[in-house]
Protein backbone atom coordinates (compact mmCIF):
# COMPACT_ATOMS: atom_id res chain seq x y z
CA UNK A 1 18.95 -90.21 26.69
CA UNK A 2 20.26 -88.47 29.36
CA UNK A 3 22.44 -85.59 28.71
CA UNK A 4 25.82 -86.14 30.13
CA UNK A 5 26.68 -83.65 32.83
CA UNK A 6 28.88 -80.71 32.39
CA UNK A 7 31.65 -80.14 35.14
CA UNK A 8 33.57 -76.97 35.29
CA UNK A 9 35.92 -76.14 37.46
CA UNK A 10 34.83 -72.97 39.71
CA UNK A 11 31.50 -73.51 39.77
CA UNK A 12 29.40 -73.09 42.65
CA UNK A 13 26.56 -75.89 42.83
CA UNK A 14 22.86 -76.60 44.52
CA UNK A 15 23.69 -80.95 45.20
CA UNK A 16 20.85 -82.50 46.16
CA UNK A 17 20.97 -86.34 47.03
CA UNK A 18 17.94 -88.77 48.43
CA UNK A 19 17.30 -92.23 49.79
CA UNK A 20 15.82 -95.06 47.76
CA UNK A 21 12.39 -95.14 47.85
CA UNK A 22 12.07 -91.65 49.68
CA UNK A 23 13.36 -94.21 52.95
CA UNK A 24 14.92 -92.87 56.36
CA UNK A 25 17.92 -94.34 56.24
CA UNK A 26 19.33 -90.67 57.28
CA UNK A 27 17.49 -90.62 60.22
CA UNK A 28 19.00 -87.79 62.38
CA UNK A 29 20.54 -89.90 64.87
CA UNK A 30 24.22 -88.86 66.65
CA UNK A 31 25.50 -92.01 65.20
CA UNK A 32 24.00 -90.55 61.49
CA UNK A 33 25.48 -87.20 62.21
CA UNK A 34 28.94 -87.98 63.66
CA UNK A 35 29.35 -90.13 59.53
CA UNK A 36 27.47 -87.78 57.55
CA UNK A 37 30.19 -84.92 59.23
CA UNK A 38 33.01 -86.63 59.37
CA UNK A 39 32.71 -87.99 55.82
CA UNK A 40 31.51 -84.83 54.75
CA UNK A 41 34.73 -83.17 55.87
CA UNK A 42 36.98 -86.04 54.69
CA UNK A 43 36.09 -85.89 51.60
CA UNK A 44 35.81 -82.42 51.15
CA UNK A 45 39.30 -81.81 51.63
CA UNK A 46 40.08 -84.74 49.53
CA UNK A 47 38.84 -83.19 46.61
CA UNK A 48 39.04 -79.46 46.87
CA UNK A 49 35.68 -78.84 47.48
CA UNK A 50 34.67 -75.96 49.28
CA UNK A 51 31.64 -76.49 51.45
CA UNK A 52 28.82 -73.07 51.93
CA UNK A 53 25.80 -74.38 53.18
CA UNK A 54 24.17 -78.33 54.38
CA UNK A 55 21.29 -79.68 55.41
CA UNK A 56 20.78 -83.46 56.03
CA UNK A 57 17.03 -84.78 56.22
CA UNK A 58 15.86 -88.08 57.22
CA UNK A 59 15.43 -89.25 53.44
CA UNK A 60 17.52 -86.94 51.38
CA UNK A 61 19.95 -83.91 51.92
CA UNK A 62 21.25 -80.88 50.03
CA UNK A 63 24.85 -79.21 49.79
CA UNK A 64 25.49 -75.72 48.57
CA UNK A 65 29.48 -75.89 47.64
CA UNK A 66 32.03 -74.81 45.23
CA UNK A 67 34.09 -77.20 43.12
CA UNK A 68 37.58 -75.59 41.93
CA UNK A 69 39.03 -78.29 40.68
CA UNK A 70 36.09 -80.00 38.90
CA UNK A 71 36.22 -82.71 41.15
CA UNK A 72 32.56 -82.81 41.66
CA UNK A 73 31.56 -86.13 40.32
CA UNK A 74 34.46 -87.76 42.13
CA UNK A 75 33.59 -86.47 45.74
CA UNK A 76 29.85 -87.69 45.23
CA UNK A 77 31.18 -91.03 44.35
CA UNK A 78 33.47 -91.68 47.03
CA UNK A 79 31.52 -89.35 49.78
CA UNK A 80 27.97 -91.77 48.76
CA UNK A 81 29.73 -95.10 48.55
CA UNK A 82 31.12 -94.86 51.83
CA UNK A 83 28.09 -93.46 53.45
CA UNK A 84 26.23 -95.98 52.23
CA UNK A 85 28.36 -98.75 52.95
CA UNK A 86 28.42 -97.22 56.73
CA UNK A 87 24.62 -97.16 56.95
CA UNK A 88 24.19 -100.37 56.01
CA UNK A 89 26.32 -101.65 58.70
CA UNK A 90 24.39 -98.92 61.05
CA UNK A 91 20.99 -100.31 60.48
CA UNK A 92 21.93 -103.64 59.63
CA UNK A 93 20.93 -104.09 55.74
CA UNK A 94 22.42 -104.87 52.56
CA UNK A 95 20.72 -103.25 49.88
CA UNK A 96 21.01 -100.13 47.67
CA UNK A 97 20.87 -96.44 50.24
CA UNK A 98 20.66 -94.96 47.11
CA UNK A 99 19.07 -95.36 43.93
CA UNK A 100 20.44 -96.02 40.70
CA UNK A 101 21.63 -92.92 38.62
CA UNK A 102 23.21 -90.37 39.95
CA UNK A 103 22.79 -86.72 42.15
CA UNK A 104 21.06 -83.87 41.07
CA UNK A 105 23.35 -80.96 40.65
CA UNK A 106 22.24 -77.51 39.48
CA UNK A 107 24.47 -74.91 39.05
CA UNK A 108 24.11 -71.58 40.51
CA UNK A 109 25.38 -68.25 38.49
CA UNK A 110 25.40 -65.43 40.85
CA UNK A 111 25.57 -64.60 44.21
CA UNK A 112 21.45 -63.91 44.43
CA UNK A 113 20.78 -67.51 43.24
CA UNK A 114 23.23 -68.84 45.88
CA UNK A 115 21.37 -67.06 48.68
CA UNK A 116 18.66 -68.09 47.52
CA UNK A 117 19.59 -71.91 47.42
CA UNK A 118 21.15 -71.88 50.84
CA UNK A 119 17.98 -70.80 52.65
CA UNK A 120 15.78 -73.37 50.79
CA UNK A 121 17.96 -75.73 51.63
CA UNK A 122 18.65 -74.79 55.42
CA UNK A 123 14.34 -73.74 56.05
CA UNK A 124 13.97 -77.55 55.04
CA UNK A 125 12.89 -78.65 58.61
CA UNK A 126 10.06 -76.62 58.40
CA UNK A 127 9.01 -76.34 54.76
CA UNK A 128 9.10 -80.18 54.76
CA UNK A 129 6.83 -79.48 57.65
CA UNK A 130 8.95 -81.83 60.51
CA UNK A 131 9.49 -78.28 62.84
CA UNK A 132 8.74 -75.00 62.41
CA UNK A 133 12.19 -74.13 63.46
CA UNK A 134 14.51 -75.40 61.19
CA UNK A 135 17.44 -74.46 63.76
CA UNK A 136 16.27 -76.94 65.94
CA UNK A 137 16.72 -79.99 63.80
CA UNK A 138 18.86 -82.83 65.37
CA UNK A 139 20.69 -83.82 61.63
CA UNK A 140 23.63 -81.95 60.32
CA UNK A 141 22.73 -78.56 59.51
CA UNK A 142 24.94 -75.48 59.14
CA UNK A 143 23.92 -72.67 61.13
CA UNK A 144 24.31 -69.60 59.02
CA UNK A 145 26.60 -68.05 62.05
CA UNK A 146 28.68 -70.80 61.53
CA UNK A 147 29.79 -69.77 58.59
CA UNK A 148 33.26 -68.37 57.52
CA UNK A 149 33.91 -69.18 61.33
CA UNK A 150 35.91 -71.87 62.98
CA UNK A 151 35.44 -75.71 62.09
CA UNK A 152 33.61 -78.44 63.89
CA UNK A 153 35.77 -81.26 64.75
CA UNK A 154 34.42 -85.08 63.85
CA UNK A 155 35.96 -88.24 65.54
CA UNK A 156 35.93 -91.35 62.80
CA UNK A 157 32.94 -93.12 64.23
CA UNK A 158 34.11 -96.72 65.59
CA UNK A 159 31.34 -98.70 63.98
CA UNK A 160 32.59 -100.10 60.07
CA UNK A 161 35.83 -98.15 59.91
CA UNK A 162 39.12 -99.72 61.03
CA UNK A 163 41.66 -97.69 62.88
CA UNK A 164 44.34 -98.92 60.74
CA UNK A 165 42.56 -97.90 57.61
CA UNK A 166 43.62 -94.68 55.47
CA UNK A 167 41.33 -92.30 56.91
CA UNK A 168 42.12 -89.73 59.71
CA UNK A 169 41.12 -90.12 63.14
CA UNK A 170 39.46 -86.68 62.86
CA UNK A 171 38.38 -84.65 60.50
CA UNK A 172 37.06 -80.55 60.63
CA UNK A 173 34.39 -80.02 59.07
CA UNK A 174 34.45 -76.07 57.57
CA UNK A 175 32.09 -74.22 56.11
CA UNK A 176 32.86 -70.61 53.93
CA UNK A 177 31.66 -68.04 52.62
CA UNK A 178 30.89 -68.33 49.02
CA UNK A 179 32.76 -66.69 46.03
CA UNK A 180 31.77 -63.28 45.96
CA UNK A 181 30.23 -62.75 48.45
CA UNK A 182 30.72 -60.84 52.02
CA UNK A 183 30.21 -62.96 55.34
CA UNK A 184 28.29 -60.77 57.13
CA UNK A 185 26.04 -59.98 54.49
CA UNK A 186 25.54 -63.60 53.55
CA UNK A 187 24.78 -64.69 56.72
CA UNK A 188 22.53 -62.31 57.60
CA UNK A 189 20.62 -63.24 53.72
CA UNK A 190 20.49 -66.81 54.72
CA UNK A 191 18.52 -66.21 58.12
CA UNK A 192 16.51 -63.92 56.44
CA UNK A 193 15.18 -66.60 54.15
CA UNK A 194 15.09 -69.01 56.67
CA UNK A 195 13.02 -66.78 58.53
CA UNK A 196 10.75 -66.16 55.47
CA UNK A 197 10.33 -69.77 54.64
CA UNK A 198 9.39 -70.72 58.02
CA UNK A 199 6.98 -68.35 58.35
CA UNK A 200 4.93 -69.66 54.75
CA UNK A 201 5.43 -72.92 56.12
CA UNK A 202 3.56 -72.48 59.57
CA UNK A 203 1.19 -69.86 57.80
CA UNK A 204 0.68 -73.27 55.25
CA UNK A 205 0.45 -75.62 58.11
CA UNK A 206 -2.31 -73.52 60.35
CA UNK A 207 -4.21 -72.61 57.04
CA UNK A 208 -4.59 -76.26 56.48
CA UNK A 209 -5.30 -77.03 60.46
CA UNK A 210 -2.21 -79.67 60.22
CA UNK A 211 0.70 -80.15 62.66
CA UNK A 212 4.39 -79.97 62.10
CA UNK A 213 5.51 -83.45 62.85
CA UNK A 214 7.63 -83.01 65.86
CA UNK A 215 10.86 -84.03 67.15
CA UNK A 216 9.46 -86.89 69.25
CA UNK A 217 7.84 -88.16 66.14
CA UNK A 218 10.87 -87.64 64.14
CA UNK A 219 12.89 -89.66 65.97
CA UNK A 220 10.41 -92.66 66.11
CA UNK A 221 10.46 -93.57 62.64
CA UNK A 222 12.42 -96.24 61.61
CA UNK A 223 14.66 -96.59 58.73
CA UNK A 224 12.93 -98.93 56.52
CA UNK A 225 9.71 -96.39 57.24
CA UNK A 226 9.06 -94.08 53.81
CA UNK A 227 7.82 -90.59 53.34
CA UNK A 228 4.28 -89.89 52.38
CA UNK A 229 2.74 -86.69 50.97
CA UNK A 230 4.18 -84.78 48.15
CA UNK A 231 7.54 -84.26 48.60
CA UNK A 232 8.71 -86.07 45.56
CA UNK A 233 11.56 -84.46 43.50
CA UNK A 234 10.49 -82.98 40.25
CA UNK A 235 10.40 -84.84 37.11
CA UNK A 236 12.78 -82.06 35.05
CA UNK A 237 15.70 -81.82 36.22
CA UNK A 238 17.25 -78.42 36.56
CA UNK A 239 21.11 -77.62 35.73
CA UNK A 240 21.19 -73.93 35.99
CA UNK A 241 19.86 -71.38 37.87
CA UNK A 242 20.45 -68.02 38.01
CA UNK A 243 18.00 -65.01 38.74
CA UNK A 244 19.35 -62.93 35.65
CA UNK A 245 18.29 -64.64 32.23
CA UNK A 246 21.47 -62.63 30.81
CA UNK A 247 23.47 -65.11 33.69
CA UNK A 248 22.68 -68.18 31.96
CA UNK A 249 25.77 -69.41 29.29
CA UNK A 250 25.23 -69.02 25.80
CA UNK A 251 24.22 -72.54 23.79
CA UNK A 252 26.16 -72.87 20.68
């Protein structure tokens, strides 16, 4: 049996979330971007959740964010139900986005672990070996200068949501700084690992005479079309990190 999730209020988290069947139903198209931001900042501020770092691939994406209220489990709920309901309509299926169960949450204990989380998640582009550039990346991602700065604005896309509904018209999607730390100093940790990571990755790629993928390629696949290689998501599941062994909370 599964053991039941703990949710504390405060807690900073690593959220990862992927497609059924490793599919690309988030294929970075505007239409996919405009939801996934909109949403993302919708029901953010719904919930209390403070939003650090994101990075949306074409089969999965990760959040770095705070929860204050312990309002985690909630947010996914509502924030993956409504995506997925909007895909659907987008690509013109019925079926699960998502598989069954739920997201993969580990929870990060100091600032170094944080960091350290938010550049694996933003150098996914090129670890995942799609550009060598993450920056360049067409989905949502959050610049790290973007950071504890002003707010990107997101128009309700027209498609599946009615204007009479109860969502806004627009939404601002915000990212901050995380708890404890400074915003200079954190940015300038994130593009260092970014930096780091994409440099392995196109060391990795040349070492093995490969390719990185390529925009134009990208942006060909289909939906329905699955990832190959070995990108599957461990078969532990993590719940805390930390780089201190002294971080981690005492089992009783």
């Amino acid at each position: 049996m599964t053991v039941p999730r703990q949710v504390l209020a405060g807690t900073t988290c690593f959220v990862t979330r992927r497609c059924l069947e490793r599919r690309f139903y988030l294929k970075p198209t505007p239409a996919v971007r405009q939801v996934f931001g909109y949403l993302l900042a919708v029901m953010a501020e719904r919930h209390g959740i403070l939003l650090h770092v994101a990075c949306v691939l074409s089969n999965h994406y990760h959040l770095v964010l705070t929860d204050p209220r312990g309002e985690l489990p909630a947010f996914m709920q509502e924030f993956n139900a409504t995506l997925a309901r909007f895909l659907n309509k987008l690509w013109g299926r019925s079926e699960n986005v998502f598989p069954g169960g739920s997201y993969q949450s580990v929870d990060l204990l100091d600032a170094e672990t944080v960091t350290e989380h938010g550049a694996y998640a933003l150098a996914n582009p090129a670890v995942a070996k799609l550009l060598p550039r993450s920056k360049r990346w067409p989905g949502l991602w959050s610049a790290p200068a973007s950071i504890g700065r002003k707010g990107t604005i997101f128009e309700r896309p027209p498609l599946f949501f009615r204007r009479d509904g109860n969502l806004p018209a627009r939404a601002t999607l915000t990212f901050t700084v995380p708890p404890g730390h400074e915003p200079v100093a954190f940015r300038r940790a994130l593009e260092k690992g970014i930096r780091l990571r994409e440099r392995v990755a196109i060391a990795v790629v040349r070492q093995a005479g490969e390719k990185f993928l390529g925009l134009k390629a990208v942006m060909a696949q289909q939906p329905g079309d699955r990832a190959t290689g070995d990108d599957k998501p461990s078969q532990s599941i993590q719940r805390v990190a930390a780089a201190d062994v002294h971080s981690f909370p005492t089992r009783r």
